[in-house]
Protein backbone atom coordinates (compact mmCIF):
# COMPACT_ATOMS: atom_id res chain seq x y z
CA UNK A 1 -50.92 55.64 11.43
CA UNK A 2 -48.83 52.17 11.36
CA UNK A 3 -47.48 50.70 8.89
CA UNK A 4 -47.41 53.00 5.99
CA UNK A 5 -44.67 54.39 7.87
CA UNK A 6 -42.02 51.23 7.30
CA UNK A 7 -43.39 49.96 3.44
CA UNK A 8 -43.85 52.94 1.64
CA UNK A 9 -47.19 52.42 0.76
CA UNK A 10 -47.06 53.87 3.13
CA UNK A 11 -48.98 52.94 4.73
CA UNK A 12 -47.66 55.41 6.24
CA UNK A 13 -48.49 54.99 6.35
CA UNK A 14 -47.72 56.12 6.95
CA UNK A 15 -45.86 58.34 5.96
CA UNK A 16 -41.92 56.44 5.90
CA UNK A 17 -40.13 53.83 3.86
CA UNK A 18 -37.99 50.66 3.90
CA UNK A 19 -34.79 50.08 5.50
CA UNK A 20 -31.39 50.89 3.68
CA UNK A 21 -28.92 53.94 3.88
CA UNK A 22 -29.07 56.94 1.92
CA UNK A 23 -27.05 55.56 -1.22
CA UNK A 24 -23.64 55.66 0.26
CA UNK A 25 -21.47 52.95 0.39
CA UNK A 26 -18.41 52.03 2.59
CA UNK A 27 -15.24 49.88 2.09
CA UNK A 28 -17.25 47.35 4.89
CA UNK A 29 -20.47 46.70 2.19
CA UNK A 30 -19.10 43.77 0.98
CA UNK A 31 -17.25 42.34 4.18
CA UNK A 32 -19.10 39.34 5.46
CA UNK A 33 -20.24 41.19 8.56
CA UNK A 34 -21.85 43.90 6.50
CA UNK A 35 -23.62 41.07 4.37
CA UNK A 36 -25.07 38.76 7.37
CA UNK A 37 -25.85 42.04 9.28
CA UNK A 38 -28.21 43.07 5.82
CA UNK A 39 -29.44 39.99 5.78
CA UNK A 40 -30.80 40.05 9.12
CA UNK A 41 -31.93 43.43 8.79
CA UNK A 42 -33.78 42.22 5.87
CA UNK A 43 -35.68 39.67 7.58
CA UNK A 44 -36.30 41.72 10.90
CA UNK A 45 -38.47 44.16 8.41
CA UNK A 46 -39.94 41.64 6.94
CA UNK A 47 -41.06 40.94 10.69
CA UNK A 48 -41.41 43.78 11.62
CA UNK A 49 -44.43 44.61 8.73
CA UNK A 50 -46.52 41.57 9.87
CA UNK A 51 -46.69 42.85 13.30
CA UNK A 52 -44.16 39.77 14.60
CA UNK A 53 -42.10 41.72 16.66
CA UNK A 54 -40.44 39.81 19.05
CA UNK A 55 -38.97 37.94 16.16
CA UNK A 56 -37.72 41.32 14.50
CA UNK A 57 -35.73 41.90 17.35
CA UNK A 58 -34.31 38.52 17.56
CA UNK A 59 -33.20 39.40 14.12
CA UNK A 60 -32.14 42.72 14.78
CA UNK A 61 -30.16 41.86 17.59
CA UNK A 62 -27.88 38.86 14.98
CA UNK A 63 -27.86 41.90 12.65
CA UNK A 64 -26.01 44.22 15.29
CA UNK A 65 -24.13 41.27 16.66
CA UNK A 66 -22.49 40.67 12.80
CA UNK A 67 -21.86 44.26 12.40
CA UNK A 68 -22.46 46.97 15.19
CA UNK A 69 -21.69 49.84 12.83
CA UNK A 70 -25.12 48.46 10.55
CA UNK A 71 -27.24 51.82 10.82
CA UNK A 72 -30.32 50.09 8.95
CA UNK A 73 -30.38 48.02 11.90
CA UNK A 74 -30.66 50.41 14.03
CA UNK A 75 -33.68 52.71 12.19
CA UNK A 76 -35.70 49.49 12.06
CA UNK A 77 -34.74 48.81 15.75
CA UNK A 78 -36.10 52.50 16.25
CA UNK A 79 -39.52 51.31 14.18
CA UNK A 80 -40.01 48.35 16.23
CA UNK A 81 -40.09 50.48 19.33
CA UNK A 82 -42.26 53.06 18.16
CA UNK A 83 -44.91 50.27 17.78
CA UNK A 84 -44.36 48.89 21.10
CA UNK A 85 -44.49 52.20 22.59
CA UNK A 86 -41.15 52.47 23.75
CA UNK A 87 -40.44 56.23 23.39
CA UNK A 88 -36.76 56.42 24.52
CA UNK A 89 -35.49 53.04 22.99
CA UNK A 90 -37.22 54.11 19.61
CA UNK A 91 -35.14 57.76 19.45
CA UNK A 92 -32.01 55.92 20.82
CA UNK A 93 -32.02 53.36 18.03
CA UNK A 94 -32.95 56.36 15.51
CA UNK A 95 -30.35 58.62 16.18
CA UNK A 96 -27.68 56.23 16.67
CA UNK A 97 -28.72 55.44 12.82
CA UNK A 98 -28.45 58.83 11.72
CA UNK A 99 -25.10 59.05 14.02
CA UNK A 100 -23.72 56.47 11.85
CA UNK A 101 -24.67 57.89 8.26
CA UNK A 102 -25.82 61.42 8.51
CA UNK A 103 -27.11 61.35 5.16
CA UNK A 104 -29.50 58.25 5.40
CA UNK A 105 -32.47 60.04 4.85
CA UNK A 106 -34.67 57.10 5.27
CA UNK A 107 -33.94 57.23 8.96
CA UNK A 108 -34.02 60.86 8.96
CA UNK A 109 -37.72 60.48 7.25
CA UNK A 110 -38.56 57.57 10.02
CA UNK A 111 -36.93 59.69 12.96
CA UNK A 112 -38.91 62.84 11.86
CA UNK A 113 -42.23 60.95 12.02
CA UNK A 114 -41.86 59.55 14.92
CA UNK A 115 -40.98 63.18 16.49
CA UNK A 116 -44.01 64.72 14.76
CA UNK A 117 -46.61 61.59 16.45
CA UNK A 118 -45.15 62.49 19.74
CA UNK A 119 -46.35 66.43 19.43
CA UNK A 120 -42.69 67.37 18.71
CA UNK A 121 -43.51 68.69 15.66
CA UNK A 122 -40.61 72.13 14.94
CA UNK A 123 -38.19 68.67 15.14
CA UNK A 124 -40.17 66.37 13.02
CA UNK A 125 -39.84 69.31 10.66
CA UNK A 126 -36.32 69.41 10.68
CA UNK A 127 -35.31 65.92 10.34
CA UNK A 128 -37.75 65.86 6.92
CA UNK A 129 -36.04 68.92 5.58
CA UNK A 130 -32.45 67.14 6.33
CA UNK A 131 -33.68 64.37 5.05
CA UNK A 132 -34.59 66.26 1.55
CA UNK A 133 -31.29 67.56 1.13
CA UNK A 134 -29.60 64.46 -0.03
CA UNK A 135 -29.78 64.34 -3.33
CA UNK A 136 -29.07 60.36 -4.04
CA UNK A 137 -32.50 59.98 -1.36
CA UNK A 138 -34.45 58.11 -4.02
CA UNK A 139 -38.28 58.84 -2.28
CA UNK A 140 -38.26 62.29 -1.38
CA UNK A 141 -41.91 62.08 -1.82
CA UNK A 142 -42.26 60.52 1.07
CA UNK A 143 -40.51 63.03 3.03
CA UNK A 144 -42.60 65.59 1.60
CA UNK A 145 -45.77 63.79 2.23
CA UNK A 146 -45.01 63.13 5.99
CA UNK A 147 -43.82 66.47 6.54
CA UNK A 148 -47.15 68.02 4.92
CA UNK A 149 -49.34 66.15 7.69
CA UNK A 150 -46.75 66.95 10.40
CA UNK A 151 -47.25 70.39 9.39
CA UNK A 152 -51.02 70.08 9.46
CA UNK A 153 -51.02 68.33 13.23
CA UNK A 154 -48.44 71.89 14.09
CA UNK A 155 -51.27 73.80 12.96
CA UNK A 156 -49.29 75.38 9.99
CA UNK A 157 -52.14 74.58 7.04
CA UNK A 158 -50.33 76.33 4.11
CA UNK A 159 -46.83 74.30 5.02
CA UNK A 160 -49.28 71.33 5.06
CA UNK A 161 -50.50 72.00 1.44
CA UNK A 162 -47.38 72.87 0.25
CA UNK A 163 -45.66 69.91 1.21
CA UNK A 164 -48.28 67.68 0.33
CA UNK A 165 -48.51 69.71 -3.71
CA UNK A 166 -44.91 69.34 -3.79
CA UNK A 167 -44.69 65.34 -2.93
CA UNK A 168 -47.84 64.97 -5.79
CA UNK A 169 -45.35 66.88 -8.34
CA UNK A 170 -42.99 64.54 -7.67
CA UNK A 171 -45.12 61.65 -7.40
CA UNK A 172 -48.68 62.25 -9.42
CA UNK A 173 -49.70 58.55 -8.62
CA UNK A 174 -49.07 58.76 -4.92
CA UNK A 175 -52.57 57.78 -3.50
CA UNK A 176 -51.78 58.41 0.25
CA UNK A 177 -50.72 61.96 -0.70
CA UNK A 178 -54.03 62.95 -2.60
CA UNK A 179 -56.00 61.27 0.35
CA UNK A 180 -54.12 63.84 2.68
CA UNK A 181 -54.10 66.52 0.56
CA UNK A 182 -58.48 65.53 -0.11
CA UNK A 183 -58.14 65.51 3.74
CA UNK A 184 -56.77 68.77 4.16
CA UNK A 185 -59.05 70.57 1.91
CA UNK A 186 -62.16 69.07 3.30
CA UNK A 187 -60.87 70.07 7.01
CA UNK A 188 -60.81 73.55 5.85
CA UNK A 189 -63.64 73.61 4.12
CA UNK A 190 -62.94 73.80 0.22
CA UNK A 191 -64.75 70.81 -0.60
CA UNK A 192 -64.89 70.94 -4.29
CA UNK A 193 -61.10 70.90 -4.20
CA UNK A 194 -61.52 67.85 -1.67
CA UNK A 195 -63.41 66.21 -3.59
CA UNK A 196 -61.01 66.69 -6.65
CA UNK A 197 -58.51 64.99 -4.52
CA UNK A 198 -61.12 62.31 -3.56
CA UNK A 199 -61.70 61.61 -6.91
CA UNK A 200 -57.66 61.36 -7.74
CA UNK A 201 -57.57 59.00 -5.17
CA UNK A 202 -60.22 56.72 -6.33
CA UNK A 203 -58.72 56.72 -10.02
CA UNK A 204 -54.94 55.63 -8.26
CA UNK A 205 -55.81 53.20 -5.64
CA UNK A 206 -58.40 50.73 -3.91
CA UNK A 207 -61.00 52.43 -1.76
CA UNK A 208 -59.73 52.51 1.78
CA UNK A 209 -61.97 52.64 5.23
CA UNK A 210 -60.48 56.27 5.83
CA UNK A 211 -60.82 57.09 2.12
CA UNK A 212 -64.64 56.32 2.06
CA UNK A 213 -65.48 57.76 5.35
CA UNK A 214 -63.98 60.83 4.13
CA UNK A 215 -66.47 60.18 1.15
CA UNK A 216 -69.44 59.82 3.37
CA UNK A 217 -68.54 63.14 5.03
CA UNK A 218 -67.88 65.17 2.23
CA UNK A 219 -70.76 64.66 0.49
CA UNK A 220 -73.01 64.90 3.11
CA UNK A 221 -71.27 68.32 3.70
CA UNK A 222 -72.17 68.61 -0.12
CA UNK A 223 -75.87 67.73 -0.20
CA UNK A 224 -75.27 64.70 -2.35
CA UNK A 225 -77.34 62.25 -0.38
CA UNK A 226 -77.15 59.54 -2.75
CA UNK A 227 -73.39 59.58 -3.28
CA UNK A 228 -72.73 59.57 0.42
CA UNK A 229 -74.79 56.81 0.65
CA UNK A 230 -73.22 54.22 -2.17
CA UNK A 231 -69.79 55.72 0.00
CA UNK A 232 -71.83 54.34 3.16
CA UNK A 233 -72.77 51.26 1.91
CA UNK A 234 -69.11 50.46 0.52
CA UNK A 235 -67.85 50.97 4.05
CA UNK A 236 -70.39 48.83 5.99
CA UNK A 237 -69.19 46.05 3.30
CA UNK A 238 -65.74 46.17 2.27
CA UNK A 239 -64.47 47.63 6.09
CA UNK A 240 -67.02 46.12 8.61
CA UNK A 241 -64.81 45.77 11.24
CA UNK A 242 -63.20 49.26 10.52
CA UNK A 243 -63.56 52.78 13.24
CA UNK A 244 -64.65 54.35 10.69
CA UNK A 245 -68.04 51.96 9.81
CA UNK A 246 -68.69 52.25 13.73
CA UNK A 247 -68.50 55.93 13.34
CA UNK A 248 -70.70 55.55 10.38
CA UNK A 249 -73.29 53.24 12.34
CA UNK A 250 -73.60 55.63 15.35
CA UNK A 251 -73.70 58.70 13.26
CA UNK A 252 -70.94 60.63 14.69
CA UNK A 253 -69.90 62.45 11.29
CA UNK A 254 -67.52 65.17 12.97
C-alpha cells in the first residue's frame, strides 16, 4: 500500500486522504503566515504524490518556516517519512499534527494507518475511531475502510467486515472498499459473496493488477476455467510489469 493512503483514491491506498484540518478554523487562517504556510503545504503534496520527495520537504520545511503552528504540514511531513522509511520522524511529525488540532481527523486517519502497517494494530484502531468522531470529518469512509483492513491484518475478521460494510453504506461507489471487502470474503472462503464484490468493483472502477489477480484466483477456486483465464490474459496485458502477472507466470496462486 502507497499512495492510496495520501489521494483518497486511495490509493490507499491506500487507505488515507489529502492534507487539510478537520474543518476548524482559527483567527490565524487568513494571516499571511497561515496562507504561504497552505500554500506550501499544497505544493509539498503535490510532491509528495509523484514520489518527488526531497522536493516535498523543501516545501514542507518553507511551510513550517511561514507558520510553525501549520498542522497540515506536519501530517504530510509524517507521510513523507513513512515512504522513506523513517519510523520515528513519521510518528513525530503525526502527532505533533494531531497535538495541534485534536480533531483533524485526516491526520488521525493517516497516523492510524501508519500504526496499523507497523503491526501496531489495538492503536491504529484507536486513532480511526477518534478520527470518526468528528462530525464536520467530511470522508469518514475512508476511516472506515482503513480501519476494516487494519482489523483484518489484527486478525479480527468480523471488525474487518464490519468496517469495510459500514464505509460501502456510506460510500456505495467506493471501489477500493468492495475490492477489500471481495478480498476479505475470498480469504475466508465465501466466494460467491467475493465474487459479488468482484463484480461491484468491476462495474465502479478500471480493472486493477490486484483486482484481476484476485479474479484469476477466485475463479480458479470456482472451477470457471475460462473466466480465470480472460482475468489472466487481462493481467499479462494491461499490468505486465505488475507482482501480480509474475505470480501469475510462475503459478504461485496462494
Amino acid at each position: 500500500m502507497k499512495k492510496w493512503i495520501v489521494v483518497g483514491a486511495a490509493l490507499l491506498v491506500g487507505c488515507a486522504t489529502q492534507p487539510g484540518g478537520s474543518g476548524s478554523s482559527t483567527e490565524a487562517d487568513n494571516s499571511g503566515d497561515r496562507q504561504r504556510a497552505r500554500a506550501f503545504t499544497d505544493l509539498a503534496s503535490a510532491y509528495f504524490v509523484r514520489a518527488q520527495y526531497k522536493i516535498a520537504l523543501d516545501e514542507l520545511r518553507k511551510a513550517i518556516t511561514a507558520d510553525s503552528r501549520y498542522g497540515p504540514a506536519y501530517n504530510i511531513y509524517g507521510q513523507v517519512y513513512m515512504e522513506l522509511a523513517e519510523d520515528g520522524l513519521a510518528e513525530e511529525n503525526f502527532r505533533r499534527a494531531i497535538e495541534l488540532d485534536r480533531g483533524d481527523s485526516v491526520a488521525r486517519n493517516n497516523y492510524g494507518w501508519f500504526l496499523c502497517t507497523r503491526g501496531r494494530y489495538d492503536e491504529g484502531l484507536e486513532q480511526f475511531s477518534l478520527a470518526l468522531r468528528n462530525p464536520l470529518y467530511a470522508q469518514p469512509e475512508q476511516a472506515m475502510s482503513n480501519a476494516g483492513l487494519c482489523a483484518e491484518k489484527k486478525g479480527d475478521l468480523a471488525l474487518a467486515e464490519a468496517n469495510l460494510l459500514k464505509s460501502l453504506k456510506l460510500q456505495p461507489d467506493n471501489p477500493g472498499a468492495a475490492l477489500r471487502l471481495a478480498g476479505l470474503y475470498f480469504r475466508q472462503g465465501r466466494l460467491p459473496e467475493a465474487r459479488q464484490q468482484l463484480g461491484r468493483h468491476a462495474e465502479l472502477a478500471p480493472p486493477t493488477a490486484e483486482s484481476l489477480w484476485l479474479g484469476v484466483r477466485l475463479e480458479r477456486k470456482l472451477g470457471d476455467r475460462a473466466q480465470e483465464a480472460a482475468y489472466g490474459l487481462q493481467l499479462r496485458k494491461r499490468f505486465s510489469d505488475s507482482n501480480e502477472a509474475r505470480l501469475l507466470l510462475m503459478g504461485q496462486y496462494e
